[in-house]
PDB file of N, CA and C in Angstrom:
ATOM      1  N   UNK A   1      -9.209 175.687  87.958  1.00  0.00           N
ATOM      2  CA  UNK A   1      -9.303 176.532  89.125  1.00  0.00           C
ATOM      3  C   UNK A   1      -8.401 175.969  90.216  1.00  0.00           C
ATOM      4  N   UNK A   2      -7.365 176.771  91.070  1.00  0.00           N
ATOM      5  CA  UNK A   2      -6.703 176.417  91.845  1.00  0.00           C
ATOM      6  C   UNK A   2      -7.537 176.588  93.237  1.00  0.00           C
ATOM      7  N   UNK A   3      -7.354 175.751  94.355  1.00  0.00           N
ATOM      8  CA  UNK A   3      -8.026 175.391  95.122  1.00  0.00           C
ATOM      9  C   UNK A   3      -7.254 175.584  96.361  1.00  0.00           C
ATOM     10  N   UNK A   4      -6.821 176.630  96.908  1.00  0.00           N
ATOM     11  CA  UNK A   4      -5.390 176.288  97.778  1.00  0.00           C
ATOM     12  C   UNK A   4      -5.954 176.182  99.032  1.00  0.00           C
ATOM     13  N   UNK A   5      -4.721 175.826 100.056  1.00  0.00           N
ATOM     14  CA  UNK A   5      -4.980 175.598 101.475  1.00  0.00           C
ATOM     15  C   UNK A   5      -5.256 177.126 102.421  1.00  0.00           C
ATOM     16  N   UNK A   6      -4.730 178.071 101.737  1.00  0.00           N
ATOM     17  CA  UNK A   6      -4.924 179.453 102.637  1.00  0.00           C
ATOM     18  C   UNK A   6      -6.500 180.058 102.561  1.00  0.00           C
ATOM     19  N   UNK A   7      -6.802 179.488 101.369  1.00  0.00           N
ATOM     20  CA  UNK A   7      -8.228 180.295 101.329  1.00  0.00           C
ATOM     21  C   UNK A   7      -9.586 179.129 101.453  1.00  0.00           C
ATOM     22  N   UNK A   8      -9.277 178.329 101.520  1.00  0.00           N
ATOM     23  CA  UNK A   8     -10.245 176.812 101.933  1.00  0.00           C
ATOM     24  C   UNK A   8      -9.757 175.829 102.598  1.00  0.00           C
ATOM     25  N   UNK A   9     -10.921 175.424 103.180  1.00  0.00           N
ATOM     26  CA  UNK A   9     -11.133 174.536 104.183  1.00  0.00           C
ATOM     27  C   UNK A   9     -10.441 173.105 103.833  1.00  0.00           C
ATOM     28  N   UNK A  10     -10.185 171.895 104.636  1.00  0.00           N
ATOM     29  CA  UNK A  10     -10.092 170.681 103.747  1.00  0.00           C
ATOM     30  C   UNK A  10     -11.377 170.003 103.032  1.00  0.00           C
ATOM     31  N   UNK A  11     -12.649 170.451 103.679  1.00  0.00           N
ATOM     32  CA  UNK A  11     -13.620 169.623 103.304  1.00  0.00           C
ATOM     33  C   UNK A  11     -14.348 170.413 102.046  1.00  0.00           C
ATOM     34  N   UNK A  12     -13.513 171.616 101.833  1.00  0.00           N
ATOM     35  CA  UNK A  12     -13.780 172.711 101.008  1.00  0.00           C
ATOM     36  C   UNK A  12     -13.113 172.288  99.929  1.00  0.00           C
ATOM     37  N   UNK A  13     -11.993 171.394  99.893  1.00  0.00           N
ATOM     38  CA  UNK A  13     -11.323 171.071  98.705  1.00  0.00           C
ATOM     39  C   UNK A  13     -11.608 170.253  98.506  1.00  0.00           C
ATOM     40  N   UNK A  14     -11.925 168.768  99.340  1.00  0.00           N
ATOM     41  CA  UNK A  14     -12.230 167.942  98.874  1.00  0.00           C
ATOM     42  C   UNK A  14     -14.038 167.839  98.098  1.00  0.00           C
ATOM     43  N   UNK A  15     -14.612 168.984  98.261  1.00  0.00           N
ATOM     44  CA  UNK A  15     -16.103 169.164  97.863  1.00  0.00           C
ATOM     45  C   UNK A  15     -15.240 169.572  95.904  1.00  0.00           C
ATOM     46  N   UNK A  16     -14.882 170.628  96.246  1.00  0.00           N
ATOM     47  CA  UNK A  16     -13.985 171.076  94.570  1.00  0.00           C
ATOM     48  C   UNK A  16     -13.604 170.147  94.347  1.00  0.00           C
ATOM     49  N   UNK A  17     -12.694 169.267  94.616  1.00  0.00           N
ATOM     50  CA  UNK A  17     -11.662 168.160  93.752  1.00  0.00           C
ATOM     51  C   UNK A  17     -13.315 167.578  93.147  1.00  0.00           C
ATOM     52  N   UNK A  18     -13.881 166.882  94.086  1.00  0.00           N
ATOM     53  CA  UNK A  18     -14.876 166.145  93.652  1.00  0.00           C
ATOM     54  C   UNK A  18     -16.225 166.945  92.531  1.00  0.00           C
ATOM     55  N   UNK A  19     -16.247 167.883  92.534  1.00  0.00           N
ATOM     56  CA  UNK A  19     -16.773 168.732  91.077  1.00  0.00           C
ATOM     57  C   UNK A  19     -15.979 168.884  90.131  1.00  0.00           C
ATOM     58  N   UNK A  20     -14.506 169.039  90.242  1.00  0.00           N
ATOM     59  CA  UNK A  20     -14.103 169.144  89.267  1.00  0.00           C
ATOM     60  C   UNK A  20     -13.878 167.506  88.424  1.00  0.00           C
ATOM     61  N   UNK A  21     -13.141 166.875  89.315  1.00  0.00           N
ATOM     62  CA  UNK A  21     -13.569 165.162  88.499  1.00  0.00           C
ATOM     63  C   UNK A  21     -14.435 164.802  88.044  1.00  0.00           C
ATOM     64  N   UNK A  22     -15.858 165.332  88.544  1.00  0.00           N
ATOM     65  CA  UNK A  22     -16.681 164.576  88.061  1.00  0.00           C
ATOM     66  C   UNK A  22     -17.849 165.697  86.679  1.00  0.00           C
ATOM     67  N   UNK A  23     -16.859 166.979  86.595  1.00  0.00           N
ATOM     68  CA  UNK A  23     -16.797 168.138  85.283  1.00  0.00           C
ATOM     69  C   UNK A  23     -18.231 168.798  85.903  1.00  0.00           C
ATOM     70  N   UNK A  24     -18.213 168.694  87.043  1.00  0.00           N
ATOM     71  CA  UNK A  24     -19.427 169.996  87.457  1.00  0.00           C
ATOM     72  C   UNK A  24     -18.729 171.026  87.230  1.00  0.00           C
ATOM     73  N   UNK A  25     -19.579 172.186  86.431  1.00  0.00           N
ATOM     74  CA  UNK A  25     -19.141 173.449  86.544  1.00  0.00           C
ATOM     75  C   UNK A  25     -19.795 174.074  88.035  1.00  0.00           C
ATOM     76  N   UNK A  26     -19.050 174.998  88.488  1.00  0.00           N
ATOM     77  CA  UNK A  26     -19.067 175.685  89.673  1.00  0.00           C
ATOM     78  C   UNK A  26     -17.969 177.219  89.646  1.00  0.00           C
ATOM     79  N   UNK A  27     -18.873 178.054  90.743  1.00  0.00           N
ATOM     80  CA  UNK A  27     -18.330 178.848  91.111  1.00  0.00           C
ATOM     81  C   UNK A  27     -18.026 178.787  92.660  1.00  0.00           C
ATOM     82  N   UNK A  28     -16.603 179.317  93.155  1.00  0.00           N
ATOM     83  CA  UNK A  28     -16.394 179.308  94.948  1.00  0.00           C
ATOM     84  C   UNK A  28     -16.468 180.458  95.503  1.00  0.00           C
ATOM     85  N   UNK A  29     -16.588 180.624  96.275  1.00  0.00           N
ATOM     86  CA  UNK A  29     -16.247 182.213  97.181  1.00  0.00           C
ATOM     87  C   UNK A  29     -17.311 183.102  96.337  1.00  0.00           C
ATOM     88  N   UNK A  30     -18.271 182.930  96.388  1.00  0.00           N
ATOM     89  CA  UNK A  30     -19.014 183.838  95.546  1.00  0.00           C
ATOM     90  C   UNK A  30     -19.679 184.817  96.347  1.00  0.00           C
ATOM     91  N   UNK A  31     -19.827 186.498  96.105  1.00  0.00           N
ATOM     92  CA  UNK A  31     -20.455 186.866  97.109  1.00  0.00           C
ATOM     93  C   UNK A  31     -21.865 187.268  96.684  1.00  0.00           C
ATOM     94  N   UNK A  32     -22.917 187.291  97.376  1.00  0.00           N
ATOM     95  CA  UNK A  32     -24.119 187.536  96.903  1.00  0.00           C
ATOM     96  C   UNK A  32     -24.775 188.501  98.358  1.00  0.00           C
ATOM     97  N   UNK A  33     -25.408 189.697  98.085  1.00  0.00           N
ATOM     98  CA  UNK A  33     -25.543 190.504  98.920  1.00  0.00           C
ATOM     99  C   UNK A  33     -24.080 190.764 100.451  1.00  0.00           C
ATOM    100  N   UNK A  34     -23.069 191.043  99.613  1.00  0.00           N
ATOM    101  CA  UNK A  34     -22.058 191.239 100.531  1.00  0.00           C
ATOM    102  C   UNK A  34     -22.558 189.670 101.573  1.00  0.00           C
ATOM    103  N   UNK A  35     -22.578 188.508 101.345  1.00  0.00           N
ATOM    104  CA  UNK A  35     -22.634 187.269 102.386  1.00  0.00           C
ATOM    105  C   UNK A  35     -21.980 186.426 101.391  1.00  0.00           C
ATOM    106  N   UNK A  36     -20.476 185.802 101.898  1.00  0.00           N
ATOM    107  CA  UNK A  36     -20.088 184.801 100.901  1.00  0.00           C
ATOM    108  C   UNK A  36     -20.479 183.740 101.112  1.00  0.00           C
ATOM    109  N   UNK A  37     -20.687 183.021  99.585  1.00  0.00           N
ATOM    110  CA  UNK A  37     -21.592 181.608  99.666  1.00  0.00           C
ATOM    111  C   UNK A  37     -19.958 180.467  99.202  1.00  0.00           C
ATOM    112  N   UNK A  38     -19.850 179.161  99.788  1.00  0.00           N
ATOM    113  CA  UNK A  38     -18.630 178.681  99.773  1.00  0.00           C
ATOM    114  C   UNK A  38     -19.118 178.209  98.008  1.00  0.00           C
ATOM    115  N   UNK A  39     -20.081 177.594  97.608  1.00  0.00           N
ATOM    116  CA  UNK A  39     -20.188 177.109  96.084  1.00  0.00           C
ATOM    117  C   UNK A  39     -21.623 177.438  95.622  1.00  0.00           C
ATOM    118  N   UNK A  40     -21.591 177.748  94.793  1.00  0.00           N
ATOM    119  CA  UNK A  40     -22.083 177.972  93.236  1.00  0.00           C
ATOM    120  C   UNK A  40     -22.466 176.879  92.147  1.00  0.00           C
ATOM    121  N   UNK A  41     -23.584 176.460  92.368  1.00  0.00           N
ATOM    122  CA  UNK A  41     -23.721 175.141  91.378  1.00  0.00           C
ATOM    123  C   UNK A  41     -24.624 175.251  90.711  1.00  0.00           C
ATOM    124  N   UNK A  42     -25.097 175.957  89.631  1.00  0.00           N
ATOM    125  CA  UNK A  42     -26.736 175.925  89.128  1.00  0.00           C
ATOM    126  C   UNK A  42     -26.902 177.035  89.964  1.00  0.00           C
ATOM    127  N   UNK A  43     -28.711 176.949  90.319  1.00  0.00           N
ATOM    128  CA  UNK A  43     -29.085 177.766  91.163  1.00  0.00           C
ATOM    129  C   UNK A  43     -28.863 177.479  92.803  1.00  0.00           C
ATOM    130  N   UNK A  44     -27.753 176.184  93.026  1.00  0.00           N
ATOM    131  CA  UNK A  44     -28.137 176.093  93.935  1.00  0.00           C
ATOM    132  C   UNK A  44     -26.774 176.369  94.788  1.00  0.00           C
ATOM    133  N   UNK A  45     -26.817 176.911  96.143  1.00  0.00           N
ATOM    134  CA  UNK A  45     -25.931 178.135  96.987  1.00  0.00           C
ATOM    135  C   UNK A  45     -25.385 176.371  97.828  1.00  0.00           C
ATOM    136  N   UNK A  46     -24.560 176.103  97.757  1.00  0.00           N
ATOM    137  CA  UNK A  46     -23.973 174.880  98.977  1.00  0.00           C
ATOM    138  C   UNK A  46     -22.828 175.511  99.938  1.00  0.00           C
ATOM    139  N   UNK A  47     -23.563 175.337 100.954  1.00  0.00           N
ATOM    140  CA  UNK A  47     -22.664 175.394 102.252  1.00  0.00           C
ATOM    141  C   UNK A  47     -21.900 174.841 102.977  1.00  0.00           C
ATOM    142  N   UNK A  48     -20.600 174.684 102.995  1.00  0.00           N
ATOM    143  CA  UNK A  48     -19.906 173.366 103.827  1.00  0.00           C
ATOM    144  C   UNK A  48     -19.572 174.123 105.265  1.00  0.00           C
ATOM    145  N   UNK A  49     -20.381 173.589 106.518  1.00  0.00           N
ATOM    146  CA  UNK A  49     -19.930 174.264 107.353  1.00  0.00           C
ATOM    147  C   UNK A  49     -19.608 173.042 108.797  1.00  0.00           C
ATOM    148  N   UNK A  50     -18.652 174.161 109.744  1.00  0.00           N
ATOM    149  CA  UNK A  50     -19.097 173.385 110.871  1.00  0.00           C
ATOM    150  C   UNK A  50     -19.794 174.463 112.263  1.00  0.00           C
ATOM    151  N   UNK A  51     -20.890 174.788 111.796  1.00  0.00           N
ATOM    152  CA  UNK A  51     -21.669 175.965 113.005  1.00  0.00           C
ATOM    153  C   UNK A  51     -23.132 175.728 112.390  1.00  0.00           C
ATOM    154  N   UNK A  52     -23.806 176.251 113.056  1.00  0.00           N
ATOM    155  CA  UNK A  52     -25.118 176.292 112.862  1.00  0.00           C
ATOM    156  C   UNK A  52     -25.772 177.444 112.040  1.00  0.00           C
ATOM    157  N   UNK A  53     -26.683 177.001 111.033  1.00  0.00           N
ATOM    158  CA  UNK A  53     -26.794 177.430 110.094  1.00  0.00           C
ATOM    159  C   UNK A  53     -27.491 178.883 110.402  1.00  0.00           C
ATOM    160  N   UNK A  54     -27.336 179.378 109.212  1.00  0.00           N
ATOM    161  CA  UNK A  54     -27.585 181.123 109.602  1.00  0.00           C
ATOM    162  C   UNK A  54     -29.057 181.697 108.665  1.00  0.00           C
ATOM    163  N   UNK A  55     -30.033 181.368 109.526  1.00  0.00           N
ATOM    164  CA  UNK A  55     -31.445 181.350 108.894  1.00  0.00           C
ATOM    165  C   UNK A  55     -31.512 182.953 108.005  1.00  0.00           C
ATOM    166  N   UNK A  56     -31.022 183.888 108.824  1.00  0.00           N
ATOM    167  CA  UNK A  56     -31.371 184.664 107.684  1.00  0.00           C
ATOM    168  C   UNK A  56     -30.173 185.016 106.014  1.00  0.00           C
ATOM    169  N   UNK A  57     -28.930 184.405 106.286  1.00  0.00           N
ATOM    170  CA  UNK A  57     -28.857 183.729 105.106  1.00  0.00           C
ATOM    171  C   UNK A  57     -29.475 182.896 104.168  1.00  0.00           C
ATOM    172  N   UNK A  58     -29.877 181.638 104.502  1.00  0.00           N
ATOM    173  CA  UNK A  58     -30.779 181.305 103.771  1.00  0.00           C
ATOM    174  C   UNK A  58     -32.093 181.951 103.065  1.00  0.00           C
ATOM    175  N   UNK A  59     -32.698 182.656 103.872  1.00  0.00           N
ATOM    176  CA  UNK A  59     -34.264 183.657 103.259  1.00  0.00           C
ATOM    177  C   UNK A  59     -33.276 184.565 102.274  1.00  0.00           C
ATOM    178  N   UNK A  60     -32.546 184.963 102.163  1.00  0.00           N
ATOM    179  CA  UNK A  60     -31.545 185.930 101.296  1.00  0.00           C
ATOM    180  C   UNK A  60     -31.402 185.456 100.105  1.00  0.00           C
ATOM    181  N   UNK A  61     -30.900 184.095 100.114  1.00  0.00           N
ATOM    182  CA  UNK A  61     -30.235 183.146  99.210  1.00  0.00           C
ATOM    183  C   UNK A  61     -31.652 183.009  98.476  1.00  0.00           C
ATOM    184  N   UNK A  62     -33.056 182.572  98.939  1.00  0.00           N
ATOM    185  CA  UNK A  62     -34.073 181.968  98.582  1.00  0.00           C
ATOM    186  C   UNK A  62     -34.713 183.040  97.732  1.00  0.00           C
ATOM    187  N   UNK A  63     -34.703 183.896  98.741  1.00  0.00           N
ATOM    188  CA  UNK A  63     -34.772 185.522  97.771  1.00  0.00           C
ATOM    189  C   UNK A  63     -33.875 186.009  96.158  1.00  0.00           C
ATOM    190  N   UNK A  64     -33.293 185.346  96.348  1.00  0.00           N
ATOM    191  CA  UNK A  64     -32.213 185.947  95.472  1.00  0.00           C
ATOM    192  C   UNK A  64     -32.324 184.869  94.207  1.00  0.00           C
ATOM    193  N   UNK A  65     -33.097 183.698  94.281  1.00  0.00           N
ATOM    194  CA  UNK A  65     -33.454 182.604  93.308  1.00  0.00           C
ATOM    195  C   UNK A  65     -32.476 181.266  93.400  1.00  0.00           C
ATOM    196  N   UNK A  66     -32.131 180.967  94.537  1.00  0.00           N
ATOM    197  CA  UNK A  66     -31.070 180.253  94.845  1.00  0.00           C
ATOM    198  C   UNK A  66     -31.725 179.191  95.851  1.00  0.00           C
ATOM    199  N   UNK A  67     -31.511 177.550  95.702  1.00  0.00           N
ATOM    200  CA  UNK A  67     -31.919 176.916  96.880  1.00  0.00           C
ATOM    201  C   UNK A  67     -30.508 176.648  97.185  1.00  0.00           C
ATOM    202  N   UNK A  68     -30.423 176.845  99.011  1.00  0.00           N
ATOM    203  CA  UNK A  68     -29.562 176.656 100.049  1.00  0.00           C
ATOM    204  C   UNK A  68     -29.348 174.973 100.002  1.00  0.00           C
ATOM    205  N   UNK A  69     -28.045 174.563  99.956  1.00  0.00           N
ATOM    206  CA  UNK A  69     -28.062 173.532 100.826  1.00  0.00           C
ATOM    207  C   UNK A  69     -26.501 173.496 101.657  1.00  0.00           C
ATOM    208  N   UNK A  70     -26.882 172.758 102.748  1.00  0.00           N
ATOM    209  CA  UNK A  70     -25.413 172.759 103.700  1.00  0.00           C
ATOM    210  C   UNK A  70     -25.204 171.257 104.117  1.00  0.00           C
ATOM    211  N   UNK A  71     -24.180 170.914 103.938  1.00  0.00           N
ATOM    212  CA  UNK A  71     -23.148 169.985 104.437  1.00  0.00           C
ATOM    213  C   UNK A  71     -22.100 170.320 105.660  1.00  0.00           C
ATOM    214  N   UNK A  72     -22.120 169.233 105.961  1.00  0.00           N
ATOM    215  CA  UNK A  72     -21.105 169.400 107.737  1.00  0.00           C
ATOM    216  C   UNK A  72     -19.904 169.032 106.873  1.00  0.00           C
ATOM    217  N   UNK A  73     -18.730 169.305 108.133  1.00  0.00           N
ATOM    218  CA  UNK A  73     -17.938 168.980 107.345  1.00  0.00           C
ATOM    219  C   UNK A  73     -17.831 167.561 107.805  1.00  0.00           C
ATOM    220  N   UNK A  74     -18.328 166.995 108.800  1.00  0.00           N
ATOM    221  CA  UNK A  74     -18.284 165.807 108.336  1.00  0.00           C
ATOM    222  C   UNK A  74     -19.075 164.698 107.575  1.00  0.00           C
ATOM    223  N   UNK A  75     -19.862 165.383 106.463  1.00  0.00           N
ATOM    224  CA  UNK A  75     -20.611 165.061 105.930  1.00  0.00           C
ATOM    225  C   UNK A  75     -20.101 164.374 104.564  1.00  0.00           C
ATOM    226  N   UNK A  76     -18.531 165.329 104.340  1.00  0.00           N
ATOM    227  CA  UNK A  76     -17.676 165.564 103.189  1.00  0.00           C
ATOM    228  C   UNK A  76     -16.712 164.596 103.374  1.00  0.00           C
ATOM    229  N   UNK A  77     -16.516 164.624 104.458  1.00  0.00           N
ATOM    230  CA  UNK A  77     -14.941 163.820 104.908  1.00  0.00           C
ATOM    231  C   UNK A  77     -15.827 162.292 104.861  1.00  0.00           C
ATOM    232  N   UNK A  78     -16.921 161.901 104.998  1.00  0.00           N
ATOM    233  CA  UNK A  78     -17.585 160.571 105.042  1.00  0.00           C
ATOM    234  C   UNK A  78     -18.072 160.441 103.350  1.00  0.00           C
ATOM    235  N   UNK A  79     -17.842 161.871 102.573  1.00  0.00           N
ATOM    236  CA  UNK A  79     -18.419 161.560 101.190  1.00  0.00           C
ATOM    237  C   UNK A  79     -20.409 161.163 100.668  1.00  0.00           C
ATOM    238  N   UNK A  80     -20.776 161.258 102.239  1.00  0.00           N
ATOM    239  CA  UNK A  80     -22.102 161.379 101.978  1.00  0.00           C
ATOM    240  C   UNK A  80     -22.785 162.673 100.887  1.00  0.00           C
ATOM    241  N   UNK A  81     -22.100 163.324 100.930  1.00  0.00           N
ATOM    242  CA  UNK A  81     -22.535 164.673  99.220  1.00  0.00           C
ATOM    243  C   UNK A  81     -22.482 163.901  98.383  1.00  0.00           C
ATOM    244  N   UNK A  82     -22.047 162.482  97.759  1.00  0.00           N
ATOM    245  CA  UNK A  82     -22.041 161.656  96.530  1.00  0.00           C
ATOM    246  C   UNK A  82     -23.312 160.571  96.373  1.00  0.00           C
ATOM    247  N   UNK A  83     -24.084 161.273  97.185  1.00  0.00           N
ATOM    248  CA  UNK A  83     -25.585 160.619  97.248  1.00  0.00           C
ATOM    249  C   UNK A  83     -26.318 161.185  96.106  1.00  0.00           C
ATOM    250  N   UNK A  84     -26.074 162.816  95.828  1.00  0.00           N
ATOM    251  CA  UNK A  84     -26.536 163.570  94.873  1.00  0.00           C
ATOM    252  C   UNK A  84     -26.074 164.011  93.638  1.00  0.00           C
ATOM    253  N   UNK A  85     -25.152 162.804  93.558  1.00  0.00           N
ATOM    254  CA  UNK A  85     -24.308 162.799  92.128  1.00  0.00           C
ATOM    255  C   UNK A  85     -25.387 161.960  91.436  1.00  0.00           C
TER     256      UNK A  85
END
């Protein structure tokens, strides 16, 4: 999967580089009730953002059989997401 700079973030690629090295399958840009979710992992919807989270996204996502989780982006750039590897 190509990962480019026009359609993602940096902390958006560096979240992909780091699934794909380490052979997580994933989906990106996925849309689920017209709301795009940035990844696709299992059942679970991951958010890399830098704003405050959007509660009724989440009840959507939860609805839909999906647990939410979100990362800052400086959460990514510090590599703290490799806690849950």
């Amino acid at each position: 999967m190509k990962i480019n700079k026009r359609s993602f973030t940096k902390a958006e690629r560096k979240f992909a580089r780091f699934l794909q090295e380490n052979k997580i399958p994933f989906k990106t840009k996925v849309k689920i009730k017209n709301r795009e979710i940035d990844f696709i992992v299992g059942n679970y919807a991951i958010e890399i953002d830098c704003h405050e989270q959007d509660g009724s996204k989440n009840e959507m996502l939860v609805r839909e059989g999906f647990i939410p989780i979100h990362f800052s982006n400086k959460e990514i750039k510090n590599n703290e997401f490799n806690k849950f590897s």
